[in-house]
N, C-alpha and C. Protein backbone atom coordinates (compact mmCIF):
# COMPACT_ATOMS: atom_id res chain seq x y z
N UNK A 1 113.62 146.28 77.25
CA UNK A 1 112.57 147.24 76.97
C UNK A 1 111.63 147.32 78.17
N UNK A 2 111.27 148.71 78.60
CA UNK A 2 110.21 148.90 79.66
C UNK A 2 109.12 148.50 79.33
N UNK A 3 108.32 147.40 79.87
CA UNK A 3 106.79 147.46 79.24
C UNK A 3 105.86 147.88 80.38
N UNK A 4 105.10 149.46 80.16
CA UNK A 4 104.90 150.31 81.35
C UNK A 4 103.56 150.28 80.28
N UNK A 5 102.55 149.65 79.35
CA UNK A 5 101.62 150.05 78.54
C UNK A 5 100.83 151.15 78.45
N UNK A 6 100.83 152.12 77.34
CA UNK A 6 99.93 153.35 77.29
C UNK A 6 98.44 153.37 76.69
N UNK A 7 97.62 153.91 76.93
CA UNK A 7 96.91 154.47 75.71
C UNK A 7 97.04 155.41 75.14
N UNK A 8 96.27 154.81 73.31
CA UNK A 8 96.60 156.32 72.87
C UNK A 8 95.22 156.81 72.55
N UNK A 9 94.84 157.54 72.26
CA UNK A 9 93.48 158.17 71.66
C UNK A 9 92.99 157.62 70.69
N UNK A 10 93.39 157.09 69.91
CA UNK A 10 92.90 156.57 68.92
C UNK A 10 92.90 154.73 69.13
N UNK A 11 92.92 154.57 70.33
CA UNK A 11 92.16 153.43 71.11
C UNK A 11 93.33 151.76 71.17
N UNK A 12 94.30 152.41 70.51
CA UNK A 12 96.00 151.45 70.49
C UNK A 12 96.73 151.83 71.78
N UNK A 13 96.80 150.23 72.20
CA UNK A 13 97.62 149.81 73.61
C UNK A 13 99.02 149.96 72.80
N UNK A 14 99.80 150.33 73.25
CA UNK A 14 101.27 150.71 73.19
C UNK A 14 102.21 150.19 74.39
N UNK A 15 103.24 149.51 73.68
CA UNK A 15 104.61 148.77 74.93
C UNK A 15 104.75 149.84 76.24
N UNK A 16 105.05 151.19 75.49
CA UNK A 16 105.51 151.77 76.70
C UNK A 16 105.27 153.73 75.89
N UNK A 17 105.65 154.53 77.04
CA UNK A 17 105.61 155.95 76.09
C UNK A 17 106.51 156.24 75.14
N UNK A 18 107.36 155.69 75.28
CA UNK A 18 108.18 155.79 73.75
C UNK A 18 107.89 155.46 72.68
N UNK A 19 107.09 154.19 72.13
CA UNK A 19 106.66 153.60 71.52
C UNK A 19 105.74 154.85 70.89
N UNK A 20 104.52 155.14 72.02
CA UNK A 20 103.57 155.62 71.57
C UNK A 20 104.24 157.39 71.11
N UNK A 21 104.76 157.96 71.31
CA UNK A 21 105.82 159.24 71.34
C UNK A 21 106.19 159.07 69.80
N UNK A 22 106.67 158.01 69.42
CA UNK A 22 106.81 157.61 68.03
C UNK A 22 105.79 157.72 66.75
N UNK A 23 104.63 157.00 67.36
CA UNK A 23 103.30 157.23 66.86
C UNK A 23 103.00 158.98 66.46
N UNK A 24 102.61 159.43 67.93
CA UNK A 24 102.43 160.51 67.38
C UNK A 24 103.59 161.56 66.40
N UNK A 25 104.65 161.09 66.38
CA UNK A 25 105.14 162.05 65.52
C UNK A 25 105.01 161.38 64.38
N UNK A 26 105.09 159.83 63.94
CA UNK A 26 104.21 159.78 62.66
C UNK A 26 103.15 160.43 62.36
N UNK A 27 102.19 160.36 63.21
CA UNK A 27 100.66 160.85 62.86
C UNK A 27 100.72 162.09 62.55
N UNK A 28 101.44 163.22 62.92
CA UNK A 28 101.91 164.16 62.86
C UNK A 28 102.33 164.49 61.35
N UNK A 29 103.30 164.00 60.99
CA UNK A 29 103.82 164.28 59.38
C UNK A 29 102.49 163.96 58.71
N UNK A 30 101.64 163.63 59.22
CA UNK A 30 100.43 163.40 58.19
C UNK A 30 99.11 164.23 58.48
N UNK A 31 99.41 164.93 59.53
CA UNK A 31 98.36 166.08 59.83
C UNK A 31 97.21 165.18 60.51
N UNK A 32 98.12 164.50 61.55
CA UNK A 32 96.36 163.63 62.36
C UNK A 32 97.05 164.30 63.74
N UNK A 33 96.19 164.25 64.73
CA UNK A 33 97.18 163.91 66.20
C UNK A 33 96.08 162.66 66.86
N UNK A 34 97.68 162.79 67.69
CA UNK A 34 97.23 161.73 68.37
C UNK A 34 98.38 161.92 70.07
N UNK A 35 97.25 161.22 71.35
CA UNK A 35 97.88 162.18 72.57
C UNK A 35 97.97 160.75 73.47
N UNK A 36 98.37 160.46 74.57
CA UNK A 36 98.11 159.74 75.50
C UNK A 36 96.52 159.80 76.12
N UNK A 37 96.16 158.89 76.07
CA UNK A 37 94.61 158.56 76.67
C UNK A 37 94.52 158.33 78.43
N UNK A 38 95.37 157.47 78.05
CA UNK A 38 95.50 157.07 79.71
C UNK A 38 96.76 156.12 79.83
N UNK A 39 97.56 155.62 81.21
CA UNK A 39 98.05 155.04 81.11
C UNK A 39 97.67 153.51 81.78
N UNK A 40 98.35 152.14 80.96
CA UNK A 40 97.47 151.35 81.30
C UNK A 40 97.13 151.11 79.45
N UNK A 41 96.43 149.51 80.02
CA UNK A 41 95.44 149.37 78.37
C UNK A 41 95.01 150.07 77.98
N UNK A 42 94.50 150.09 76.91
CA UNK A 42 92.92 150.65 76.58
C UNK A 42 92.13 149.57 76.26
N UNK A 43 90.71 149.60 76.58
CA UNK A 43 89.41 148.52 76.53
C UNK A 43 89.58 148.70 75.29
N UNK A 44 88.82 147.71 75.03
CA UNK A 44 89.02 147.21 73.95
C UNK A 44 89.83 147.44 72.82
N UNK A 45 91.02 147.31 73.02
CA UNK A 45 91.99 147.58 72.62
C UNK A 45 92.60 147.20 71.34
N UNK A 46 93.02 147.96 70.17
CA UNK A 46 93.59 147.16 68.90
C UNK A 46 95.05 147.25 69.26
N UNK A 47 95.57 146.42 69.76
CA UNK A 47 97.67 146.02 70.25
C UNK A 47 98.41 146.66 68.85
N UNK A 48 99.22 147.20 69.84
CA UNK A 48 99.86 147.91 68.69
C UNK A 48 101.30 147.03 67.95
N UNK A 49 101.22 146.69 67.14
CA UNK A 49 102.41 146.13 66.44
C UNK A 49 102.90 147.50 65.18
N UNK A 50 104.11 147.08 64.57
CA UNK A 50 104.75 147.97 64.06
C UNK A 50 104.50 147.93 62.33
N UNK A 51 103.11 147.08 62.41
CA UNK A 51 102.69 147.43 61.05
C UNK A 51 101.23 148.34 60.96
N UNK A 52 101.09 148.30 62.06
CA UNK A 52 99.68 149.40 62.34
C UNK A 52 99.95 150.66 62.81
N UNK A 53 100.68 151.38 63.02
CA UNK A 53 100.98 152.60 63.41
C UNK A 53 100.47 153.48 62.15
């Protein structure tokens, strides 16, 4: 696995853009969005594991 870490907007460090690519199309079926922030951590960051998405 690439670990290239993203941010996302809603302030979750993500492994890599796939990971987070995933996210948003969850967030999506539920009528939220959610985009890349930056790439890199995000400060203060909540780590994304695969029970918080």
């Amino acid at each position: 696995m690439l670990r290239s870490p993203v941010c996302g907007t809603n302030g979750r460090t993500y492994p890599n853009v796939c990971f987070l690519q995933c996210a948003i199309r969850n967030e999506a079926k539920h009528g939220r969005q959610l985009k890349l922030k930056r790439n890199g951590i995000c400060k203060k960051s909540v780590k994304f594991n695969k029970h918080n998405t």
